[in-house]
Protein backbone atom coordinates (compact mmCIF):
# COMPACT_ATOMS: atom_id res chain seq x y z
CA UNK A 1 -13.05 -5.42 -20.02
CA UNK A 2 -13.05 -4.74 -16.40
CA UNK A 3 -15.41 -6.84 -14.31
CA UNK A 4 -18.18 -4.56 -12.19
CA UNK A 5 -19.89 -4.93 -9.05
CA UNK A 6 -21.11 -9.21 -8.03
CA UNK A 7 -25.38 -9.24 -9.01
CA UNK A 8 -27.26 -11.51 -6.87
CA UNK A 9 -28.14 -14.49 -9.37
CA UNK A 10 -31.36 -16.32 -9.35
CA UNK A 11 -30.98 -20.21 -10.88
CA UNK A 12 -33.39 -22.56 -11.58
CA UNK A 13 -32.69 -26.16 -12.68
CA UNK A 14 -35.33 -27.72 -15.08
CA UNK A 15 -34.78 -31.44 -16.01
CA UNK A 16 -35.12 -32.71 -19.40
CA UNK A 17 -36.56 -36.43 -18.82
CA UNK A 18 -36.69 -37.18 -22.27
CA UNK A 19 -33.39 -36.96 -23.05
CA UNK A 20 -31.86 -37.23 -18.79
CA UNK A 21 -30.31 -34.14 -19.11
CA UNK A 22 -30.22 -31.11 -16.67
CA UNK A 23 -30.90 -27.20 -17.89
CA UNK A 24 -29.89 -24.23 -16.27
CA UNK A 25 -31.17 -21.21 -16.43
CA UNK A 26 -30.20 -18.44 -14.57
CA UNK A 27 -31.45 -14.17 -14.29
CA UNK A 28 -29.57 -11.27 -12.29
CA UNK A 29 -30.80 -8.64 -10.11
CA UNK A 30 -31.19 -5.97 -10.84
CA UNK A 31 -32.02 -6.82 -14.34
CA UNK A 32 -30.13 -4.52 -17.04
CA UNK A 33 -31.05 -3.88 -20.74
CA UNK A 34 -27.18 -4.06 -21.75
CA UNK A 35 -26.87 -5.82 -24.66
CA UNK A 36 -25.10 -9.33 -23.70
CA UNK A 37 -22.07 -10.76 -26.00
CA UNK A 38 -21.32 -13.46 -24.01
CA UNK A 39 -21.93 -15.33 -20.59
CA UNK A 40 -18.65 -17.10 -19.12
CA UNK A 41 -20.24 -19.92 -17.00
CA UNK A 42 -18.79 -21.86 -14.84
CA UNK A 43 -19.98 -24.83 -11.40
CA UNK A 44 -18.72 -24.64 -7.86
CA UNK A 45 -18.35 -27.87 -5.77
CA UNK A 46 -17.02 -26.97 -2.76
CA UNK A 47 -15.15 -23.77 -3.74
CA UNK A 48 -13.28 -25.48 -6.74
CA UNK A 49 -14.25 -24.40 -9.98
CA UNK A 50 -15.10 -25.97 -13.32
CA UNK A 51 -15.62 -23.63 -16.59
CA UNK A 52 -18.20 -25.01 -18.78
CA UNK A 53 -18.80 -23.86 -22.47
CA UNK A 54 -20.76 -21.39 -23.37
CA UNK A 55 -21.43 -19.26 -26.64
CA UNK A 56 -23.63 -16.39 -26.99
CA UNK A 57 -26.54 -14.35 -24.75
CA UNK A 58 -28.90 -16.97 -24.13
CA UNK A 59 -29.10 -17.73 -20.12
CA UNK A 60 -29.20 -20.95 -19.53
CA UNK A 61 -26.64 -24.22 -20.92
CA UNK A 62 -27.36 -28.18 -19.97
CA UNK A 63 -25.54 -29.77 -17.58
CA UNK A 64 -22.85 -32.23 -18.70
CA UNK A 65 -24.22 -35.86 -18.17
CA UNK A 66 -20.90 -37.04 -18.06
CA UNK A 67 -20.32 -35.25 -14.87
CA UNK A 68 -23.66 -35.08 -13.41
CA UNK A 69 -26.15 -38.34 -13.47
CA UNK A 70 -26.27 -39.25 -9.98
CA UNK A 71 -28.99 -40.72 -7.82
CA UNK A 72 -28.92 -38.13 -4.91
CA UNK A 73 -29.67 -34.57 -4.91
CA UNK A 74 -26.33 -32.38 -5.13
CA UNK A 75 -26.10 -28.57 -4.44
CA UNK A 76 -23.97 -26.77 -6.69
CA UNK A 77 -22.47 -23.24 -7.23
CA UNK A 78 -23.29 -21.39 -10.16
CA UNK A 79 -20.92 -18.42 -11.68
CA UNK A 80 -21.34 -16.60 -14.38
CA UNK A 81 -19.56 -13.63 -15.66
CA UNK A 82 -21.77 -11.44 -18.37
CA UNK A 83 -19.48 -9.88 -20.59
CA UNK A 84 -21.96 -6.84 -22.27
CA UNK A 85 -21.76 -5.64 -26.46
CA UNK A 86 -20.87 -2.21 -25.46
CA UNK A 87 -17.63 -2.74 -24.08
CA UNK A 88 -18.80 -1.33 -20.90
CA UNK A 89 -17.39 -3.72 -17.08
CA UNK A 90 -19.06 -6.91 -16.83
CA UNK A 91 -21.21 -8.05 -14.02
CA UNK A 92 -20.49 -11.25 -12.57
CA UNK A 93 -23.45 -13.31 -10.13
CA UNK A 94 -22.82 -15.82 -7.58
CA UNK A 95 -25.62 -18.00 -6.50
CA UNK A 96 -26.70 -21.71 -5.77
CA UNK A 97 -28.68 -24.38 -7.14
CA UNK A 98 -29.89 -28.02 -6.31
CA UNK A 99 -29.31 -30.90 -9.34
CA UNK A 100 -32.27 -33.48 -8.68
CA UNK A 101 -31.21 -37.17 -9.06
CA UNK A 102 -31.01 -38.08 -12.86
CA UNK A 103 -31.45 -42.20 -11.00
CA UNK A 104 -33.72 -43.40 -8.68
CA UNK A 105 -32.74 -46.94 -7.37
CA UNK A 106 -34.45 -49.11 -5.10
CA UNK A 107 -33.21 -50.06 -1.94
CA UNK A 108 -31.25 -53.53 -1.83
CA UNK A 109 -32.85 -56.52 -0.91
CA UNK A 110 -30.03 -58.98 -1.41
CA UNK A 111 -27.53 -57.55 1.47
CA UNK A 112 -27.62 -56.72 5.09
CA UNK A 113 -25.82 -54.40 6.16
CA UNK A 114 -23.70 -53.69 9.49
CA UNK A 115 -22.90 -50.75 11.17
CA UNK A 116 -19.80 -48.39 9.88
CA UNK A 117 -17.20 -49.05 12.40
CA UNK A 118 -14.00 -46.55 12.68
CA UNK A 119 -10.99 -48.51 12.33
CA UNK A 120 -8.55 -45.92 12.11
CA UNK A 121 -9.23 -42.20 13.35
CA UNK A 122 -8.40 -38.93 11.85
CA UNK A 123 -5.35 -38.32 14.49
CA UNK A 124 -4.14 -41.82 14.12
CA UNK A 125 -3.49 -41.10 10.39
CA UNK A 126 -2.05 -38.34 10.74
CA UNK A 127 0.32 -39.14 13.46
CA UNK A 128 1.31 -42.10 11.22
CA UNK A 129 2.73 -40.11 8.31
CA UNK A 130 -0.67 -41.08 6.28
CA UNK A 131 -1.39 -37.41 4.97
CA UNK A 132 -3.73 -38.19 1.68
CA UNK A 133 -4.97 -42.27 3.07
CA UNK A 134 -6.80 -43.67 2.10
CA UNK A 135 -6.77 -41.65 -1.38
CA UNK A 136 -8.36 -45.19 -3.00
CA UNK A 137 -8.32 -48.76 -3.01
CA UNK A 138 -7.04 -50.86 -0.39
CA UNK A 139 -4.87 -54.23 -1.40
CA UNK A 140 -4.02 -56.92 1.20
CA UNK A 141 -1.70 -59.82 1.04
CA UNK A 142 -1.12 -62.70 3.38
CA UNK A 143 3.24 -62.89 3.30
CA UNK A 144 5.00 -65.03 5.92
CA UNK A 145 1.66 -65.25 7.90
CA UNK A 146 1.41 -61.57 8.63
CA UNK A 147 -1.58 -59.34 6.27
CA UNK A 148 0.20 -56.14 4.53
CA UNK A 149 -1.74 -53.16 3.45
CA UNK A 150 -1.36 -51.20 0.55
CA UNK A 151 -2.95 -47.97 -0.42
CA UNK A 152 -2.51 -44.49 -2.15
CA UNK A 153 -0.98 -42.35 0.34
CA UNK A 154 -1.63 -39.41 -2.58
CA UNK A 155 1.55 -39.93 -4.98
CA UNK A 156 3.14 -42.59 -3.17
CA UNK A 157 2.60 -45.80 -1.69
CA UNK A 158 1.54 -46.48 1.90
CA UNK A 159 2.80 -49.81 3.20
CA UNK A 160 1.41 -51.15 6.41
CA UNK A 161 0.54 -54.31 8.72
CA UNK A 162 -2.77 -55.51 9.95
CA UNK A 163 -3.18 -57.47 13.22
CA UNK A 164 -6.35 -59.17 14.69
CA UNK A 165 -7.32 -56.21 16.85
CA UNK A 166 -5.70 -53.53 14.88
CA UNK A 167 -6.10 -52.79 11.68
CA UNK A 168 -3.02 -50.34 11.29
CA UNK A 169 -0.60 -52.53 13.34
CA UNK A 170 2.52 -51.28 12.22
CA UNK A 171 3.37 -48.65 8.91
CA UNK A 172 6.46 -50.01 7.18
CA UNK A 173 6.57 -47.16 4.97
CA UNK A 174 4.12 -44.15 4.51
CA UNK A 175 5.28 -43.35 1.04
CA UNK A 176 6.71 -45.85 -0.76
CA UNK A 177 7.67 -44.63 -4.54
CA UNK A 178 7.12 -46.55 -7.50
CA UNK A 179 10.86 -46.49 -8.62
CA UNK A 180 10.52 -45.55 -12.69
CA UNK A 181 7.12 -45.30 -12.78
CA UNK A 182 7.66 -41.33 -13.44
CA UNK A 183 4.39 -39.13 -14.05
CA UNK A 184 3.30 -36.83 -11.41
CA UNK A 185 1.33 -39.78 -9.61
CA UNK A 186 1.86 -43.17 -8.74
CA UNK A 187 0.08 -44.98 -6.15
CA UNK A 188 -2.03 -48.30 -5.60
CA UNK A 189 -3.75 -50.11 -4.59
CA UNK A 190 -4.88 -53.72 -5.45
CA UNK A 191 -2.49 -57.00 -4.83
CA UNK A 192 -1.72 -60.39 -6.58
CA UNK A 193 0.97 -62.74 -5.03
CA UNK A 194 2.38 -64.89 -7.70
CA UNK A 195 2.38 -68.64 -6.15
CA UNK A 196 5.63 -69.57 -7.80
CA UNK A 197 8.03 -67.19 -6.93
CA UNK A 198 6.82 -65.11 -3.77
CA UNK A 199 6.66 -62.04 -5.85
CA UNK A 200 4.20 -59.40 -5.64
CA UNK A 201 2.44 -57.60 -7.83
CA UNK A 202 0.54 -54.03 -7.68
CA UNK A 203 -2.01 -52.43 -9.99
CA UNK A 204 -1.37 -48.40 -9.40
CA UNK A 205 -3.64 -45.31 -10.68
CA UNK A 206 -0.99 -43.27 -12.52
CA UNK A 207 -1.16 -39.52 -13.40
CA UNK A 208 -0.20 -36.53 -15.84
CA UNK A 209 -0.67 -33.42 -14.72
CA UNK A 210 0.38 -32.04 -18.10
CA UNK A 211 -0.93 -28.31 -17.35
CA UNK A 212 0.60 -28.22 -13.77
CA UNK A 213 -2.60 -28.51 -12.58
CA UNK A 214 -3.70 -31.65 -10.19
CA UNK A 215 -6.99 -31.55 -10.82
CA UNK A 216 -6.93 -31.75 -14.05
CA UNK A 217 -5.16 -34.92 -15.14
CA UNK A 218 -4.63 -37.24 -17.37
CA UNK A 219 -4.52 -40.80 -15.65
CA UNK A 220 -4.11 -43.99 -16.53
CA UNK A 221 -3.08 -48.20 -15.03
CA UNK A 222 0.44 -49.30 -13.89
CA UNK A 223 2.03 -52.60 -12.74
CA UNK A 224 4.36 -52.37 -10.59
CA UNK A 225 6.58 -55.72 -8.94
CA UNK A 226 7.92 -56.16 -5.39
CA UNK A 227 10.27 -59.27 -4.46
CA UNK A 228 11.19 -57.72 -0.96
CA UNK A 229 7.14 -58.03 1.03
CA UNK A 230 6.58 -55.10 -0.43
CA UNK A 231 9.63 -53.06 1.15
CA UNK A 232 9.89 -51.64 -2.77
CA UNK A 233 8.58 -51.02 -5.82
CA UNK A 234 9.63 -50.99 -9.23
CA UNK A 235 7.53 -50.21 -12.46
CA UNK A 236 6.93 -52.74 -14.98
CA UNK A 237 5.17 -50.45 -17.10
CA UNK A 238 1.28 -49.05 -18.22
CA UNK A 239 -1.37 -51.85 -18.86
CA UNK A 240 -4.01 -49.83 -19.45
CA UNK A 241 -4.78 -46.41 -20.63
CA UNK A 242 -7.58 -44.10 -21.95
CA UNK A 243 -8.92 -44.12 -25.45
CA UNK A 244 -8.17 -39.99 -25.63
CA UNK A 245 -4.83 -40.01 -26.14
CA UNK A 246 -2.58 -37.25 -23.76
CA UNK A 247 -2.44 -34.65 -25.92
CA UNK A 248 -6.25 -34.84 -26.02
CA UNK A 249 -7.13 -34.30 -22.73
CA UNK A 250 -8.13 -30.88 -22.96
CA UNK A 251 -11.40 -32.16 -24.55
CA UNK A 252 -13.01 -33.52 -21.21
CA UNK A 253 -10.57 -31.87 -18.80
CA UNK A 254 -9.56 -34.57 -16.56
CA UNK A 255 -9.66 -38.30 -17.39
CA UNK A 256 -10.15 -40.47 -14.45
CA UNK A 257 -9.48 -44.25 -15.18
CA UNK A 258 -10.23 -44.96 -11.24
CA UNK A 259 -8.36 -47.50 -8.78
CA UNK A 260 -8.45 -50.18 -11.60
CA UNK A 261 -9.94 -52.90 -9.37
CA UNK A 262 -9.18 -56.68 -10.41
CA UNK A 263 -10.85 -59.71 -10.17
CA UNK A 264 -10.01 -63.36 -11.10
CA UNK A 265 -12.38 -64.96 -13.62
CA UNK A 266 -11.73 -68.43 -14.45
CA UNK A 267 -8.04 -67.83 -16.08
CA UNK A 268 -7.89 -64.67 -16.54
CA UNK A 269 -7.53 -61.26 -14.55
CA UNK A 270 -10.34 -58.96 -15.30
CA UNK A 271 -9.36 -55.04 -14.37
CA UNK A 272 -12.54 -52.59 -14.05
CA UNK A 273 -11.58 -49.18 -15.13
CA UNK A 274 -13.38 -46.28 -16.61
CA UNK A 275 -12.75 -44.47 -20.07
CA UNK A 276 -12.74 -41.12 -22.09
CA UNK A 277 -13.20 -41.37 -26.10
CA UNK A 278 -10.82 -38.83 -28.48
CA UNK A 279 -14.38 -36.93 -28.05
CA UNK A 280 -14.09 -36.03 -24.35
CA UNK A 281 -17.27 -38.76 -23.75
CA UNK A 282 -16.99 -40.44 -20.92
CA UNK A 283 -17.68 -44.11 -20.21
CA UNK A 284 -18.55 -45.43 -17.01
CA UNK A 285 -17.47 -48.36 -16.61
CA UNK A 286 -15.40 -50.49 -19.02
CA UNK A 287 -13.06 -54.14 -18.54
CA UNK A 288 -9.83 -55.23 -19.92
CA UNK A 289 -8.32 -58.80 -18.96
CA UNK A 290 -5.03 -60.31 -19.27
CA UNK A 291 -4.15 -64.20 -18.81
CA UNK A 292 -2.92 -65.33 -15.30
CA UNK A 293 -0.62 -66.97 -16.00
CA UNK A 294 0.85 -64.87 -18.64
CA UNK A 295 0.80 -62.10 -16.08
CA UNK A 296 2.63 -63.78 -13.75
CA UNK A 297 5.21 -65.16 -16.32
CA UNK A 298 5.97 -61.37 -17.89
CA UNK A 299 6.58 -60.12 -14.31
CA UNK A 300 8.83 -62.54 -13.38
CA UNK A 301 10.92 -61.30 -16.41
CA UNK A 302 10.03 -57.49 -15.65
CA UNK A 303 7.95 -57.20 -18.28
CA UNK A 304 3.61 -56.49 -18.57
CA UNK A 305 2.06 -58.83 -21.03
CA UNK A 306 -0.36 -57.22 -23.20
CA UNK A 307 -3.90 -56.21 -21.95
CA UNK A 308 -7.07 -56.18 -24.07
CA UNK A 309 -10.16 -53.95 -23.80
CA UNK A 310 -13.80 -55.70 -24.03
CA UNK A 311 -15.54 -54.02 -27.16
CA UNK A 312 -18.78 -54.63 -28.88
CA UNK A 313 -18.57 -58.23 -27.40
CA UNK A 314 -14.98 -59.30 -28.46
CA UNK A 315 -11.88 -59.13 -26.62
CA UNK A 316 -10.21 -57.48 -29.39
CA UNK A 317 -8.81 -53.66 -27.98
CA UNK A 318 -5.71 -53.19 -26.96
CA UNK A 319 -5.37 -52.18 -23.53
CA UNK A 320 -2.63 -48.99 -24.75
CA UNK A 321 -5.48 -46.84 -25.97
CA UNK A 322 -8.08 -49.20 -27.40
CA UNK A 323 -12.03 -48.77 -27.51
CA UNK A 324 -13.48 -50.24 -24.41
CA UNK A 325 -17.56 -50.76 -24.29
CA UNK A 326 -19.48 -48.87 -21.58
CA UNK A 327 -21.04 -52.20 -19.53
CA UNK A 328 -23.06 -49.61 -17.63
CA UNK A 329 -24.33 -46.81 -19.90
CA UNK A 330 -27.32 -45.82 -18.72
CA UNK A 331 -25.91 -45.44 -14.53
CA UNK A 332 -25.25 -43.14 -12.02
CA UNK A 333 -21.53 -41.79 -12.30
CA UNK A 334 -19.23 -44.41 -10.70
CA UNK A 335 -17.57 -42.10 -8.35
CA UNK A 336 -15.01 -45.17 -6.89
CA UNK A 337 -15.74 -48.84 -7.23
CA UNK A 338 -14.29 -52.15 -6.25
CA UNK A 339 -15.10 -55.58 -7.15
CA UNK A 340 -14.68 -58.99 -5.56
CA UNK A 341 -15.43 -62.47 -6.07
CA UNK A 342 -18.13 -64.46 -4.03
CA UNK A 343 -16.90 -67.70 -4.78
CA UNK A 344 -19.40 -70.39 -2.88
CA UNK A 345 -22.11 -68.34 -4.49
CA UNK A 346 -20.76 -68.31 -8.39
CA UNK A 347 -20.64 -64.54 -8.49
CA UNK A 348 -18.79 -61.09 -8.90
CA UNK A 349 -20.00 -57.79 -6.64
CA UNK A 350 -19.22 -54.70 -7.44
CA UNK A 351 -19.88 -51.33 -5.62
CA UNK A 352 -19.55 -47.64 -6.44
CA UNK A 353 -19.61 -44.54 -4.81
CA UNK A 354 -22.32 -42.45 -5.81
CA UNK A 355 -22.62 -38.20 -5.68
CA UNK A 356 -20.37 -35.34 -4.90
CA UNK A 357 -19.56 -32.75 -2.24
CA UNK A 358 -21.60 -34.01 0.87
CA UNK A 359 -24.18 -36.26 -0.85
CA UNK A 360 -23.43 -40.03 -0.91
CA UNK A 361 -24.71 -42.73 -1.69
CA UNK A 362 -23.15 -46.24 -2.31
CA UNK A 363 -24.74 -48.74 -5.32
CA UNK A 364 -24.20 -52.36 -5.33
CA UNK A 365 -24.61 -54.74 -8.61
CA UNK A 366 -23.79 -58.43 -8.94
CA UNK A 367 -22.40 -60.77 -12.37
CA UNK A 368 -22.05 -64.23 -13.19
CA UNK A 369 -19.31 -63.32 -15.92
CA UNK A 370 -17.87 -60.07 -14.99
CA UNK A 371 -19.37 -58.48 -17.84
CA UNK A 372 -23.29 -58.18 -17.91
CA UNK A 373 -24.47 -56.78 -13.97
CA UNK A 374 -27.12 -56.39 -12.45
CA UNK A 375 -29.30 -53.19 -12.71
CA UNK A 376 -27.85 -50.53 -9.87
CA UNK A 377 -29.76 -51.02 -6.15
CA UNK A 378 -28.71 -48.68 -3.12
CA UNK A 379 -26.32 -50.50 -0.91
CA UNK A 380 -26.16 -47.55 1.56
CA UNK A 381 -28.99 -44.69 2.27
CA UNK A 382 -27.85 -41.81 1.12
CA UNK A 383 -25.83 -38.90 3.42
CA UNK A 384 -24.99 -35.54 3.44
CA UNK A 385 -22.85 -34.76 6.03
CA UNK A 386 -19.49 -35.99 4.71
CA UNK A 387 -17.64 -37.25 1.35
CA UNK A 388 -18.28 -41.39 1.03
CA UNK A 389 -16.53 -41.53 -2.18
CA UNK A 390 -13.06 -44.20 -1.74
CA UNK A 391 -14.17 -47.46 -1.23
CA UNK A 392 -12.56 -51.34 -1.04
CA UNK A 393 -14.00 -54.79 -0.76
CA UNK A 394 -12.03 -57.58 1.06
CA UNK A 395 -12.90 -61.03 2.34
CA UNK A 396 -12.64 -60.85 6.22
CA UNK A 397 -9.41 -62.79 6.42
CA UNK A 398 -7.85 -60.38 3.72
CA UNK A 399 -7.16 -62.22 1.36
CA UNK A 400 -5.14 -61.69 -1.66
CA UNK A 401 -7.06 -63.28 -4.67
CA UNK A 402 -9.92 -61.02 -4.49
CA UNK A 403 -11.96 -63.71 -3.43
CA UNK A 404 -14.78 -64.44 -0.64
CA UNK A 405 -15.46 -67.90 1.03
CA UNK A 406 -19.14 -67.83 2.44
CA UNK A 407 -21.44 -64.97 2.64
CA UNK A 408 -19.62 -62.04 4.21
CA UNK A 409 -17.64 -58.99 2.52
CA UNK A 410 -16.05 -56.48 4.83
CA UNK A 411 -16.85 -52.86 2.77
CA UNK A 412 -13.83 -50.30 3.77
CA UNK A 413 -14.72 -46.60 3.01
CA UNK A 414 -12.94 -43.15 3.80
CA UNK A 415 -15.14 -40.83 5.50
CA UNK A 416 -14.13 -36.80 5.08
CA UNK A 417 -16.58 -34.20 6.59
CA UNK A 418 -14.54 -31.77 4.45
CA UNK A 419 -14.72 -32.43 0.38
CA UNK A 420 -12.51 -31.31 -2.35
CA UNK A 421 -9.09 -29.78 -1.52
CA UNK A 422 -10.39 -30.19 2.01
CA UNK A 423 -10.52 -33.90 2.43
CA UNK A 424 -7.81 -34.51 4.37
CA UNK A 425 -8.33 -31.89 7.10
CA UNK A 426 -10.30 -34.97 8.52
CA UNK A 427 -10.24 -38.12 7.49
CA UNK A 428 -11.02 -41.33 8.83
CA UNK A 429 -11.35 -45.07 7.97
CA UNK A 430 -14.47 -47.08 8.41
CA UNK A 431 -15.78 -50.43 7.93
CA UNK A 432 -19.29 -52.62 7.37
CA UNK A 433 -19.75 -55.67 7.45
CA UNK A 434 -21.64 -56.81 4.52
CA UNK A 435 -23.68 -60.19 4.21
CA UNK A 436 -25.15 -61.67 1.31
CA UNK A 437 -29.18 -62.74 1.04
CA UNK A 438 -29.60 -62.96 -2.35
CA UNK A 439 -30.82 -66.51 -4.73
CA UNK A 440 -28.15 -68.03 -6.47
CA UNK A 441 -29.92 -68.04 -9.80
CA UNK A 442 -27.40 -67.88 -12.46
CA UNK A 443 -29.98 -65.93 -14.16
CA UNK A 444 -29.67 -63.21 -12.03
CA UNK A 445 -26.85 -61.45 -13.06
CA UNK A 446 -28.44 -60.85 -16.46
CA UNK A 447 -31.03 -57.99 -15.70
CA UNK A 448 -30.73 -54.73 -17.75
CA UNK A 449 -27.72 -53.00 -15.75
CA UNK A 450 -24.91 -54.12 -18.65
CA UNK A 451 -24.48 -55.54 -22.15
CA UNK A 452 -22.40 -57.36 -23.85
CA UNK A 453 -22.16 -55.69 -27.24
């Protein structure tokens, strides 16, 4: 069937509070008594293109929750081709709707909040070779007295010194590859230096593009070890990955683990990443932890120690496509997150980005064990005049435990007035200066954000 002349198309978005879910319904002008076989639907953000299911004549579908439960309004495209009984040309309508917040969080009481502050500008970036930074989270390390930056510079690693006044002092190497680590993407990201032997050790995103397509992948968690400061790479192998196995993928399209923060807790590493069930379900935020010590001592013999998933309140998953829990399962969509320790006051923070296209927001939650948070406050107001979404916590000095002395975190965040496949047309780096107000009750992190079973 050939497709006829574009119809205006009138939407309307009706939320379903019962069940916090989001129906559209849509009507074309001028209306026509054609029979309808089918409707082929699918939702613009910013000019990219996501086909949704759809079976039969009725106008309207619900929104995926996976994708959509945020706590800002989005606008959204809306496409939909109407393929008619007779075999006559189809009619396709273009229009635009708004998607209400499925969340509405309070404001934060427990952190003031600085000013954004651009540390490095859009032309600095580029100038420096750093085409697609910072494409997610930032690691530091302290070697031989001098801080080193790491960070996805898209597939590669970017490799870079910080000074007192400067935060990119000096780029070592704008694209440093992961030697073995293969896939179509390999790029981190958070830092541990192992005491012992000097060497250091990097927790990547990793990527299958198994369709050709890069935005729609299949990702998953790398270590990777460095004995030369970071000059190289080289791949120890995946520590965690996705429930849905590869071949699977098709079910949710892509399958975003995230930048696979860590943490130390007591004696063990805790990694924060997110997960996709055989089903295509998407969880929002799930934990896996590893030993210390053990980590260090596989890695000095180039080899990962196992990982296991949290589930149903054990430790019993393994991290190679084991069942994780969701901690938060009734959230907004952690967009980005990073997580850090605030040592003198016996706690774990953890923020997310929170929308898409131009609306942002960024939510803040605190834990006493790394595994039952806080319910989700607004760190940030929201905005809607460029993409917030990449985001890192560090302790001012830049340290390279993950760890905060005192009361301050330094938030980094990429702002991009262009979204999607447009990000990098202007990009630049920013950082607030965070300072914690909240009561030390131990209590606290146990409000109704996460579970433990």
């Amino acid at each position: 069937m050939t497709e006829g002349a574009t119809r205006k198309l009138v939407t309307a978005v009706v939320t379903i509070a019962e069940r916090r879910r989001l129906r559209v319904s849509w009507a074309l002008e001028p209306a026509t008594d054609r029979p309808v076989a089918r409707h082929d639907v699918s939702i613009g953000i910013d000019g990219q293109y996501l086909a949704l299911p759809h079976d039969g004549p009725d106008p309207g579908f619900e929104y995926p929750h996976r994708v959509l439960a945020q706590s800002v309004p989005v606008e959204l495209a809306l496409r939909v081709v109407t393929h008619h009984a007779d075999g006559g040309p189809s009619t396709t309508g273009e229009g635009r709707f708004t998607v209400p917040p499925l969340h509405h969080l309070p404001a934060t009481t427990a952190w003031e909040v600085g000013e954004p502050r651009v540390v490095v500008d859009d032309a600095t970036r580029r100038d420096a070779g750093l085409t697609w930074w910072v494409d997610g989270c930032i690691g530091f390390a302290r070697l031989d007295g001098t801080v080193h930056g790491f960070a996805d510079n898209g597939p590669h690693v970017a490799h870079w010194t910080v000074a007192p006044d400067r935060f990119l002092a000096e780029v070592v190497d704008p694209a440093v590859v992961i030697a073995g680590a293969g896939g179509a993407y390999a790029a981190g990201g958070p830092v541990l230096v192992d005491p012992a032997t000097g060497a250091l050790l990097l927790v990547y995103h990793g990527e299958e593009h198994p369709h050709g397509d890069p935005a729609d992948f299949w990702s998953y968690v790398g270590l990777a070890v460095s004995r030369d400061r970071g000059a190289t790479f080289t791949d120890l192998g995946r520590i965690v990955t996705p429930e849905m196995p590869l071949d699977r993928h098709r079910a949710s399209s892509l399958v975003e683990v995230g930048g696979a923060p860590l943490v130390i807790v007591g004696g063990d590493v805790h990694l924060y990443y997110r997960d996709a069930r055989p089903s295509g379900r998407w969880l929002n935020m799930c934990v896996a932890r590893v030993g210390l010590a053990e980590l260090f001592a596989a890695a000095a013999v180039d080899r990962v120690a196992p990982w296991v998933k949290y589930h149903e309140g054990r430790w019993t998953e393994a991290g190679l496509g084991g069942a994780g829990t969701d901690l938060f399962p009734d959230s907004p969509v952690p967009r980005w997150f990073d997580v850090i320790h605030l040592v003198d006051h016996d706690r774990f923070v953890m923020v997310h980005s929170d929308g898409l296209s131009r609306s942002w927001t960024t939510v803040v939650r605190t834990s006493t064990d790394g595994l039952t948070w806080s319910a989700p406050e607004r760190l940030l107001p929201a905005t809607t005049d460029a993409e917030l979404l990449y985001l890192t916590l560090s302790s001012p000095d830049l340290g390279a435990r993950r760890e905060v002395r005192g009361d301050r975190v330094d938030l980094y965040r990429t702002r991009c007035p262009g979204t999607g496949a447009h990000r990098w047309d202007d990009a630049s780096i920013e950082r607030l200066s965070l300072r914690y107000l909240g009561a030390d009750d131990p209590a606290a992190g146990g409000r109704s954000g996460g579970r433990q079973g």
